[in-house]
Protein backbone atom coordinates (compact mmCIF):
# COMPACT_ATOMS: atom_id res chain seq x y z
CA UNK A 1 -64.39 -41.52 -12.70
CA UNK A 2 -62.79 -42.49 -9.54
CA UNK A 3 -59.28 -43.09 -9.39
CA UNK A 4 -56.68 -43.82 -6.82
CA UNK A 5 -53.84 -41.18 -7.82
CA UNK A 6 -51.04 -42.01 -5.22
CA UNK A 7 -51.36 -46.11 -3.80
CA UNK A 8 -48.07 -47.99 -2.46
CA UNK A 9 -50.50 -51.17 -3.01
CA UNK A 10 -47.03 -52.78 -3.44
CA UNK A 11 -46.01 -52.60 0.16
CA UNK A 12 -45.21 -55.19 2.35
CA UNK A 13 -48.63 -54.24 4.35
CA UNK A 14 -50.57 -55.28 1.46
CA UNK A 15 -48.57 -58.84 1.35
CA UNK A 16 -51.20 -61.32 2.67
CA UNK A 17 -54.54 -59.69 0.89
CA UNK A 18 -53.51 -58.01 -2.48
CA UNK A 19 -55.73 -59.77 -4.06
CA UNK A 20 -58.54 -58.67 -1.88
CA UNK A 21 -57.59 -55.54 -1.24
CA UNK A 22 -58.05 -54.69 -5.28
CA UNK A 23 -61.46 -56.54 -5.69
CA UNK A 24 -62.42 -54.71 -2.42
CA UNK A 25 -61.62 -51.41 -4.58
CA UNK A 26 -63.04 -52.62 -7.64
CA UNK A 27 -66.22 -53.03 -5.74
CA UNK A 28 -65.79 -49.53 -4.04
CA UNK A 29 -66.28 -48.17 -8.09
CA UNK A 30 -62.33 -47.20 -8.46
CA UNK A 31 -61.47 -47.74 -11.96
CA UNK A 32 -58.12 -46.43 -11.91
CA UNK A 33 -55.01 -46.73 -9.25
CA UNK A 34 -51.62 -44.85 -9.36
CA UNK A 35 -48.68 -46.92 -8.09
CA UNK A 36 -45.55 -44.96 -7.00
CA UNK A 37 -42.17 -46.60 -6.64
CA UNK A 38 -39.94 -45.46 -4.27
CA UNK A 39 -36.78 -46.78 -5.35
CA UNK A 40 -34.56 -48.81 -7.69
CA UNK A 41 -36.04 -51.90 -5.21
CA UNK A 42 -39.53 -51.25 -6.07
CA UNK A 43 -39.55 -50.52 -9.57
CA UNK A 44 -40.56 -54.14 -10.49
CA UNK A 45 -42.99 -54.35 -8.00
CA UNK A 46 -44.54 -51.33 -8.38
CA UNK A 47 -45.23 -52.47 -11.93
CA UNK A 48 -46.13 -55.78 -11.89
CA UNK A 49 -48.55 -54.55 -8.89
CA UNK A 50 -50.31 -52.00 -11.22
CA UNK A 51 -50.79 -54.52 -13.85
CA UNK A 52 -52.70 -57.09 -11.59
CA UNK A 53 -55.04 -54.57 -10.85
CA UNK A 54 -57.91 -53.47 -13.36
CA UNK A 55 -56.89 -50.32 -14.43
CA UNK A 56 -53.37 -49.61 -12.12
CA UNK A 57 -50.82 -47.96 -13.72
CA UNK A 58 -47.50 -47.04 -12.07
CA UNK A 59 -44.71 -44.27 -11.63
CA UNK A 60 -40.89 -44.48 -11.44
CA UNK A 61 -39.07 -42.55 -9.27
CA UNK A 62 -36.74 -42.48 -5.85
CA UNK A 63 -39.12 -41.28 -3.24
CA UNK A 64 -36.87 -38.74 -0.82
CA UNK A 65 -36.90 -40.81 2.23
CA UNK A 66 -34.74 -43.05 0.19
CA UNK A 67 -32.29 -41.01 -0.68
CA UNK A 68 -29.85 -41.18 1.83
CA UNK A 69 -28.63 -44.68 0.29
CA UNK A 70 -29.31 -43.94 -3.49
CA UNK A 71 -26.53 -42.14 -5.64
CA UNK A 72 -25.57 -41.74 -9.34
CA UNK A 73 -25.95 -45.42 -9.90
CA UNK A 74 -29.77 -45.36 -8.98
CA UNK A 75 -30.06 -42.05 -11.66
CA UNK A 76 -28.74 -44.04 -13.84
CA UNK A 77 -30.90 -47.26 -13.46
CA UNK A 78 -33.90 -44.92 -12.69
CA UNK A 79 -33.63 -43.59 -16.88
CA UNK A 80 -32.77 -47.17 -18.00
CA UNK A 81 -35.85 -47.96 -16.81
CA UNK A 82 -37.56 -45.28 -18.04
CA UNK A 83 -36.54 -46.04 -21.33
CA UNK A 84 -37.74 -49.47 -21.33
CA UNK A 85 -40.99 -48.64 -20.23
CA UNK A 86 -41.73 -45.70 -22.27
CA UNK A 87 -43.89 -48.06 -24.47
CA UNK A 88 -45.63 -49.41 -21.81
CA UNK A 89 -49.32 -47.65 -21.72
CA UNK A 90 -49.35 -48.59 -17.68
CA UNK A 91 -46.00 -46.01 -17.17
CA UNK A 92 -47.56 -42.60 -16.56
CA UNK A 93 -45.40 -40.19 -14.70
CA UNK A 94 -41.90 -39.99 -12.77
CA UNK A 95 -42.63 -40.26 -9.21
CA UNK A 96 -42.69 -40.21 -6.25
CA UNK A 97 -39.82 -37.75 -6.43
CA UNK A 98 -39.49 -34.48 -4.11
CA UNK A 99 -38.19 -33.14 -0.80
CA UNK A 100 -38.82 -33.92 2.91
CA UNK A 101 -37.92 -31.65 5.69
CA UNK A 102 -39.97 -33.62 8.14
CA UNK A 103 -37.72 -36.18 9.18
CA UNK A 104 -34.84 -34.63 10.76
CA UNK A 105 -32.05 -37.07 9.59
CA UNK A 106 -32.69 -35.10 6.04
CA UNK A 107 -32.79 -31.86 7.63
CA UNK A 108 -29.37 -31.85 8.00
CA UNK A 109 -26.70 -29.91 5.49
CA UNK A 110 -25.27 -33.14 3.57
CA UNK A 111 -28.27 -35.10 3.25
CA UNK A 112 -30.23 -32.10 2.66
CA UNK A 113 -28.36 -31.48 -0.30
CA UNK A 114 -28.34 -34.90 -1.25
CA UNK A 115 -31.91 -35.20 -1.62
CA UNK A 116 -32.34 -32.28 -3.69
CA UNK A 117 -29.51 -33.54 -5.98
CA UNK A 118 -31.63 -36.57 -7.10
CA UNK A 119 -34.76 -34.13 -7.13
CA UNK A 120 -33.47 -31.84 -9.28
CA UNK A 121 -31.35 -34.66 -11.17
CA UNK A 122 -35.54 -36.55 -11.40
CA UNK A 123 -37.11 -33.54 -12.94
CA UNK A 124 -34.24 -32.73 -15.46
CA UNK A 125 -35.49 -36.80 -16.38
CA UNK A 126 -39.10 -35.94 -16.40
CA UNK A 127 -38.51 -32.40 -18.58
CA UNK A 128 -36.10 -34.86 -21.08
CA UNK A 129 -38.71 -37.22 -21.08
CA UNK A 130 -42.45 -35.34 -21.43
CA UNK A 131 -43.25 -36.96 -17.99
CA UNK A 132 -45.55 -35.95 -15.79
CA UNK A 133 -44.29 -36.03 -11.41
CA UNK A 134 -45.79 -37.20 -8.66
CA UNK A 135 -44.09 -34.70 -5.79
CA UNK A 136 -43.64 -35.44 -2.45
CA UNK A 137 -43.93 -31.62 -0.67
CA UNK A 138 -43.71 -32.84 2.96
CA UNK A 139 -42.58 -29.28 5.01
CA UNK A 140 -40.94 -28.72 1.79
CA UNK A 141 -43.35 -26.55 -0.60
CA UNK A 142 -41.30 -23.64 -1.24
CA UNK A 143 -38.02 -25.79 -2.03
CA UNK A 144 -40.10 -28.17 -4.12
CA UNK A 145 -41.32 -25.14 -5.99
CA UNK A 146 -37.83 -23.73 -6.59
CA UNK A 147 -36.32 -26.61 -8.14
CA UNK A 148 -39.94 -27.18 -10.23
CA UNK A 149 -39.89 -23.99 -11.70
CA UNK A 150 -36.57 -24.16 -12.95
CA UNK A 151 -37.96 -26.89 -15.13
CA UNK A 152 -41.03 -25.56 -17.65
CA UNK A 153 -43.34 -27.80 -18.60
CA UNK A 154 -43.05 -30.63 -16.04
CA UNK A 155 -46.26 -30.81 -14.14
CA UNK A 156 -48.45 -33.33 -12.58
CA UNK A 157 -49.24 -33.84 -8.41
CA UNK A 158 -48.41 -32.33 -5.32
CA UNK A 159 -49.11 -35.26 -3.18
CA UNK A 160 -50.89 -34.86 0.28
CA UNK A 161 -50.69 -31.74 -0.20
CA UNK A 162 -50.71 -29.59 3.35
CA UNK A 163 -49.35 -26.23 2.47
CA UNK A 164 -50.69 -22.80 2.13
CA UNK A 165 -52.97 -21.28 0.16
CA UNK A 166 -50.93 -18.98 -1.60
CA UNK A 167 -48.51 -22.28 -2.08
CA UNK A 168 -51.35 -23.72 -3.44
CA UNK A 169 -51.80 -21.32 -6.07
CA UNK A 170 -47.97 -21.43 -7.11
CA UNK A 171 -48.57 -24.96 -7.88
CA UNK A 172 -51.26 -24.91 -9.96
CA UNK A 173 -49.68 -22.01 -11.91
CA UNK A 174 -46.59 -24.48 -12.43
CA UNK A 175 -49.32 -26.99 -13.98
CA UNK A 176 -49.87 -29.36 -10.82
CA UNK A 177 -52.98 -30.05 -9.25
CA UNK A 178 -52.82 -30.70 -5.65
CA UNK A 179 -53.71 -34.38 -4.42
CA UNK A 180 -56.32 -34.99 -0.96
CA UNK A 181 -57.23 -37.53 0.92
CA UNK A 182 -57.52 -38.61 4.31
CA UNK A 183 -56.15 -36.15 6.51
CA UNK A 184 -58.25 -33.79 5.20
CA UNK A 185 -61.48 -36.07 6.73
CA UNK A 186 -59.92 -35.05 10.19
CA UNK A 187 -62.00 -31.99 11.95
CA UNK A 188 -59.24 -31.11 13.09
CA UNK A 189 -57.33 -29.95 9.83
CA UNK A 190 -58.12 -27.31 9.15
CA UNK A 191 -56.19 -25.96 6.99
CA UNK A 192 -56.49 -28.62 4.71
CA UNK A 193 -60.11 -28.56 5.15
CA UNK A 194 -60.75 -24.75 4.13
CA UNK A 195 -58.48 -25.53 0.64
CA UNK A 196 -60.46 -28.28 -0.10
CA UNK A 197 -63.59 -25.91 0.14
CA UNK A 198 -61.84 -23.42 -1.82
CA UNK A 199 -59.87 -24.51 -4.15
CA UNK A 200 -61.25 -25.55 -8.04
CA UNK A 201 -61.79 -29.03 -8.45
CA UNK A 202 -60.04 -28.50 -11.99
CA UNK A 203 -56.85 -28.53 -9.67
CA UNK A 204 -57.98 -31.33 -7.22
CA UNK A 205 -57.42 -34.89 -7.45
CA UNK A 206 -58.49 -37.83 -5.05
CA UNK A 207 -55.99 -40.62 -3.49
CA UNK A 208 -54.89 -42.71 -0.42
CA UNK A 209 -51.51 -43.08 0.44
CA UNK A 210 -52.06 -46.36 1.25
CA UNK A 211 -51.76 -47.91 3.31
CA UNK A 212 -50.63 -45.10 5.29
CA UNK A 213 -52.61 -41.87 6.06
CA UNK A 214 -55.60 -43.26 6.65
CA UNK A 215 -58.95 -41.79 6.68
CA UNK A 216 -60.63 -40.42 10.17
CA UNK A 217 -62.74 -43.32 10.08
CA UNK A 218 -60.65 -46.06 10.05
CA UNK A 219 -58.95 -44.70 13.02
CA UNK A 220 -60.48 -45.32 16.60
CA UNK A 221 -59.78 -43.34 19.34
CA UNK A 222 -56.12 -43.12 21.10
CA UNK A 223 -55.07 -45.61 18.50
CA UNK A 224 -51.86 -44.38 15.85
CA UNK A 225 -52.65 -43.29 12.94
CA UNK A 226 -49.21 -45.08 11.88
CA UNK A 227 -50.59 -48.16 12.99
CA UNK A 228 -53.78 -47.96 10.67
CA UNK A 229 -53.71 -49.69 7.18
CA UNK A 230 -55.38 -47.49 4.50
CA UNK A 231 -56.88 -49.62 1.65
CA UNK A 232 -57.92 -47.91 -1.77
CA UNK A 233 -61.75 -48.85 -1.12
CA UNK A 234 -61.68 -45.59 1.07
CA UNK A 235 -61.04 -43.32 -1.55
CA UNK A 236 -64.80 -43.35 -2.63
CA UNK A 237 -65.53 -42.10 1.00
CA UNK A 238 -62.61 -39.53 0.66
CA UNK A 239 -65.20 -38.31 -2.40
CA UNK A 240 -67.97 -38.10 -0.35
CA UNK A 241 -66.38 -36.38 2.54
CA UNK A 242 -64.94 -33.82 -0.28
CA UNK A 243 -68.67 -33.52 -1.24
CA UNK A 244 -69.74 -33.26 2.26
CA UNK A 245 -67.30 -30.46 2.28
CA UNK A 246 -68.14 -28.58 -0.56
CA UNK A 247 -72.09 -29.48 -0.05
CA UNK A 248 -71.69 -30.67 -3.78
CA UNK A 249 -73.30 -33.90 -4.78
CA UNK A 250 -70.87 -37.01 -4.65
CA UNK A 251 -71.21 -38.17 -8.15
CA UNK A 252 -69.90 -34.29 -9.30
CA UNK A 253 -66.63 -34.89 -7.06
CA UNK A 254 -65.89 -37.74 -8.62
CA UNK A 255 -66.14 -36.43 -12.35
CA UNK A 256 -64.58 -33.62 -12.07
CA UNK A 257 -61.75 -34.78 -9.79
CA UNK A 258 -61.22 -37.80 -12.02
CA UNK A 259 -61.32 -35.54 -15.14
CA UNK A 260 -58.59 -33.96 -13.19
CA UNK A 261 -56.21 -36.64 -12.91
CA UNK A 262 -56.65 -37.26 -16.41
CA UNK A 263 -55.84 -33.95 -17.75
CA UNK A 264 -52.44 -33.88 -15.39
CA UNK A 265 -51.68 -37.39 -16.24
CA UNK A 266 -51.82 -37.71 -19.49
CA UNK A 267 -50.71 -41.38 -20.03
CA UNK A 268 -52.97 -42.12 -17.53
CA UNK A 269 -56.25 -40.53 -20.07
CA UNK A 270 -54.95 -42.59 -23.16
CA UNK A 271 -54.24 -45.90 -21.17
CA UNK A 272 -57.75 -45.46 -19.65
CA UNK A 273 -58.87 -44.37 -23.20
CA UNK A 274 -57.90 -47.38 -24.37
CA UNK A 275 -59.77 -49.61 -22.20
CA UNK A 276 -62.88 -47.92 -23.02
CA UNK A 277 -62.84 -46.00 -19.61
């Protein structure tokens, strides 16, 4: 089955052609698409985006970019809403939560510590809970680790994942599979590239970004790869560059990645369970 794990398809990018955009990945053969909030903001959006869209499901969470401006009060709204949604077969995991060290405004001491207050403060939720996480690990593996381990039981995705191979392994072990997709179609990362041939497709899963991160070829030469919208249509040529990859038939990428998601999402097999998927 091919599914979408990690799609903002309610950002502002997606605004003029929603509609289009999902029938475009309908007709690409995705049957499923994970919707991440990013904030208090979103969390409406992000769900009634999911629901338009055959098969979308969503995720709750305050993504770490916005947590300079978020404090107790958003912790508190986040479980609120959490509650009221436990009953809703479309809610499937707590994300996207995590760390970035990337952007050097939350490098710094406070805001450092800031974000891995709400982290840690987002997995305690997701332990409480019996939620899966969708984790944001940009140049933040180890720390994302630390705080994970601290929590047994909570698993789910390491999103765009771009660490090492022995980092790699430490998530798995913690009951995450590790999430791919369109850096890895770049020749150039390599890194990337060489887990994807290694790694077990039982820990692999498939998804966009979108509409950032777009695939290799979406992206013509000298142009930014910032100023590229990604679409969920390209995750069934993610699957075939995996294949290419692996030299592994397409169809096989698919199932087992998609068997994947389903095994670390839970909520995500019995919602898609129940539509006969």
């Amino acid at each position: 089955m091919l599914i979408d794990t990690h799609c903002h398809l309610d950002a502002p990018e997606f605004a003029q052609d929603r509609e289009q955009v999902i029938e475009r990945a309908r007709a690409a053969g995705v049957c499923s698409i994970v919707v991440p909030s990013v904030g208090v903001f979103d969390f409406q959006a992000a769900r009634e985006t999911a629901m338009a869209a055959p098969g979308g499901v969503y995720a709750l969470g305050i993504h770490p970019l916005f947590t300079p401006k978020a404090g107790a009060a958003d912790l508190e709204a986040l479980e609120q809403e959490i509650q009221r949604r436990l009953d809703d077969p479309r809610f499937v995991a707590l994300g996207e939560i995590g760390l970035d060290y990337f952007v050097p405004e939350l490098k710094a001491d406070q805001a450092s510590r800031h974000q891995e207050w709400l982290y840690e403060a987002q997995l305690a939720m997701a332990q409480h809970y019996g939620l899966p996480v969708l984790l944001h690990v940009r140049r933040s593996q180890d720390r994302v680790l630390k705080y994970l381990r601290q929590f047994p039981g909570v698993g789910g995705i390491a999103h765009a994942f771009n660490g090492s191979e022995q980092q790699a392994q430490m998530f798995v072990r913690q009951g995450c599979a590790l999430g791919f997709g369109g850096a890895m179609t770049f020749g150039r990362a390599k890194q990337i590239r060489r887990l994807a041939q290694d790694m077990s497709l039982a820990d692999m899963v498939l998804e966009t970004d979108a509409p950032d991160l777009a695939p290799s070829w979406l992206v013509e030469p000298g142009t930014p790869l910032a100023s590229v919208r990604n679409e969920p249509a390209e995750v069934k040529g993610i699957a075939a560059s995996l294949a290419q990859l692996r030299e592994m038939d397409v169809a096989d990428v698919i199932a087992q990645t998609g068997a994947t998601a389903r095994r670390v999402l839970p909520r995500l097999d019995a919602f898609l369970a129940s539509q006969g998927l």
